[in-house]
Protein backbone atom coordinates (compact mmCIF):
# COMPACT_ATOMS: atom_id res chain seq x y z
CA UNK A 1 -43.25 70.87 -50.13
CA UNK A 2 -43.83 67.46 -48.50
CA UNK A 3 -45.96 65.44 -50.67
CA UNK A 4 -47.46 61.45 -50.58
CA UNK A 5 -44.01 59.87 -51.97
CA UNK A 6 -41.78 62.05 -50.72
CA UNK A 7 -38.83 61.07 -48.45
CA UNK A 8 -40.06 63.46 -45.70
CA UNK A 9 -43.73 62.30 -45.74
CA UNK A 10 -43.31 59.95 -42.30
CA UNK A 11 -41.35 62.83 -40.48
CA UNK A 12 -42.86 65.00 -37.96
CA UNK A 13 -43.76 68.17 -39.18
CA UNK A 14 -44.31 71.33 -37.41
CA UNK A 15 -45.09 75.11 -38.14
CA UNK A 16 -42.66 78.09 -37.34
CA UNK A 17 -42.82 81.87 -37.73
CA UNK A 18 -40.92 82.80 -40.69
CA UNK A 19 -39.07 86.27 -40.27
CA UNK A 20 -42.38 87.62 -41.91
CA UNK A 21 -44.20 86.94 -39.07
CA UNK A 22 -46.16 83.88 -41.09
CA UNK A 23 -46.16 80.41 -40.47
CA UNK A 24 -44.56 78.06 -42.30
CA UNK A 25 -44.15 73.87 -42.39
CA UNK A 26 -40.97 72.30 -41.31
CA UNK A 27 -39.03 69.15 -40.72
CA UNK A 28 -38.62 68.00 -37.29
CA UNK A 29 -35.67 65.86 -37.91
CA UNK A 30 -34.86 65.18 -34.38
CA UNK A 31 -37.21 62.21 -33.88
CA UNK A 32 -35.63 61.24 -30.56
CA UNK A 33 -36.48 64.13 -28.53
CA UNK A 34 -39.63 63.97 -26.42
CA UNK A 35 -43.09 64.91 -27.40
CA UNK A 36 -43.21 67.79 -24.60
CA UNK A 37 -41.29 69.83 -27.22
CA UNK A 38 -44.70 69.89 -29.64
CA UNK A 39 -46.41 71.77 -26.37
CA UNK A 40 -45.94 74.91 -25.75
CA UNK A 41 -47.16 78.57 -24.83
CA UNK A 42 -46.92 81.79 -27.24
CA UNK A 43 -44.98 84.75 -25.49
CA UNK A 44 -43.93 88.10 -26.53
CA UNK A 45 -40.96 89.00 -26.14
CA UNK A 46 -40.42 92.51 -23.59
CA UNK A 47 -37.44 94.48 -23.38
CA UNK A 48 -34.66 92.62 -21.96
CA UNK A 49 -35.84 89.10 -22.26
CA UNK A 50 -32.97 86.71 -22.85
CA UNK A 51 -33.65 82.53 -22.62
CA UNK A 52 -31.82 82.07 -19.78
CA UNK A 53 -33.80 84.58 -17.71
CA UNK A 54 -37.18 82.92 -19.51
CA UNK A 55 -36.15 79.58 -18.65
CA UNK A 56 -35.40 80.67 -14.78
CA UNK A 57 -39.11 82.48 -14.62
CA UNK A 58 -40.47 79.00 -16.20
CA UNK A 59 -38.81 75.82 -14.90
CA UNK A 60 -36.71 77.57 -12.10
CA UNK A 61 -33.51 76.74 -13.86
CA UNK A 62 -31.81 79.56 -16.36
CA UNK A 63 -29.68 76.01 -17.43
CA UNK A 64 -32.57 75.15 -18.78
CA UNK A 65 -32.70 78.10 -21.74
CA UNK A 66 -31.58 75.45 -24.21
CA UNK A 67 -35.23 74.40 -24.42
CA UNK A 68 -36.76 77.93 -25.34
CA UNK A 69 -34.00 77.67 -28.23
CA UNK A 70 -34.89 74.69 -29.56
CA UNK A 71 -38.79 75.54 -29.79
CA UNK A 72 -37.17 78.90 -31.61
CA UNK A 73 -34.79 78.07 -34.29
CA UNK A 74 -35.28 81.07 -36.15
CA UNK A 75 -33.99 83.29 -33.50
CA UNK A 76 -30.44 83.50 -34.50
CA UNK A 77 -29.68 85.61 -31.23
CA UNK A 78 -31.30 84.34 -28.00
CA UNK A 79 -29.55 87.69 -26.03
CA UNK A 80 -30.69 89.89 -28.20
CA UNK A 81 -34.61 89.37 -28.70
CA UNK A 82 -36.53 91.88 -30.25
CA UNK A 83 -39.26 93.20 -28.15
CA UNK A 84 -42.47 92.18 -29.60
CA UNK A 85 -40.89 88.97 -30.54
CA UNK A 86 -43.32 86.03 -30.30
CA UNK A 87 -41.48 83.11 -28.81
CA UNK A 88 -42.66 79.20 -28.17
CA UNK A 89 -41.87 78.23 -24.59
CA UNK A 90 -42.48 74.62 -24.09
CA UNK A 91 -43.96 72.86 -21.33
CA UNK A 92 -41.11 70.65 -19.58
């Protein structure tokens, strides 16, 4: 919980999709990365989606997959997305 006192209260926070499918408050504790990462689209994930073949369709650069998985911490296996999976795919 972040609450008026607490050590967290000046840090960014953000919502992500639990595993539950609900949103929940977090910590953005990497104050040094651009705003651009707080801007993004919803997508659901289709059979066979992977980050670097998101990133290609996106910013025309698979190398660029790294910024699908930051906006997605709580998919522990970019290669292996579940279809229906609802992803955050940031504007760069």
């Amino acid at each position: 919980m972040i609450y008026e006192g607490s050590r967290y209260e000046d840090d960014a926070v953000v919502q992500v999709t639990d595993h539950h499918g609900r949103m929940q408050p977090a910590i953005y504790v990497r104050q040094d990365i651009d705003r651009q990462f707080f801007t993004f689209d919803w997508y659901t994930a289709r059979e066979g989606d992977r980050y670097d073949n998101l990133a290609h369709r996106l910013y025309n650069d698979p190398e660029q997959w790294y910024l699908i998985a930051r906006a997605n911490p709580e998919v522990f296996y970019p290669d292996l997305i579940p279809m229906g999976t609802v992803l955050r795919l940031p504007y760069a």
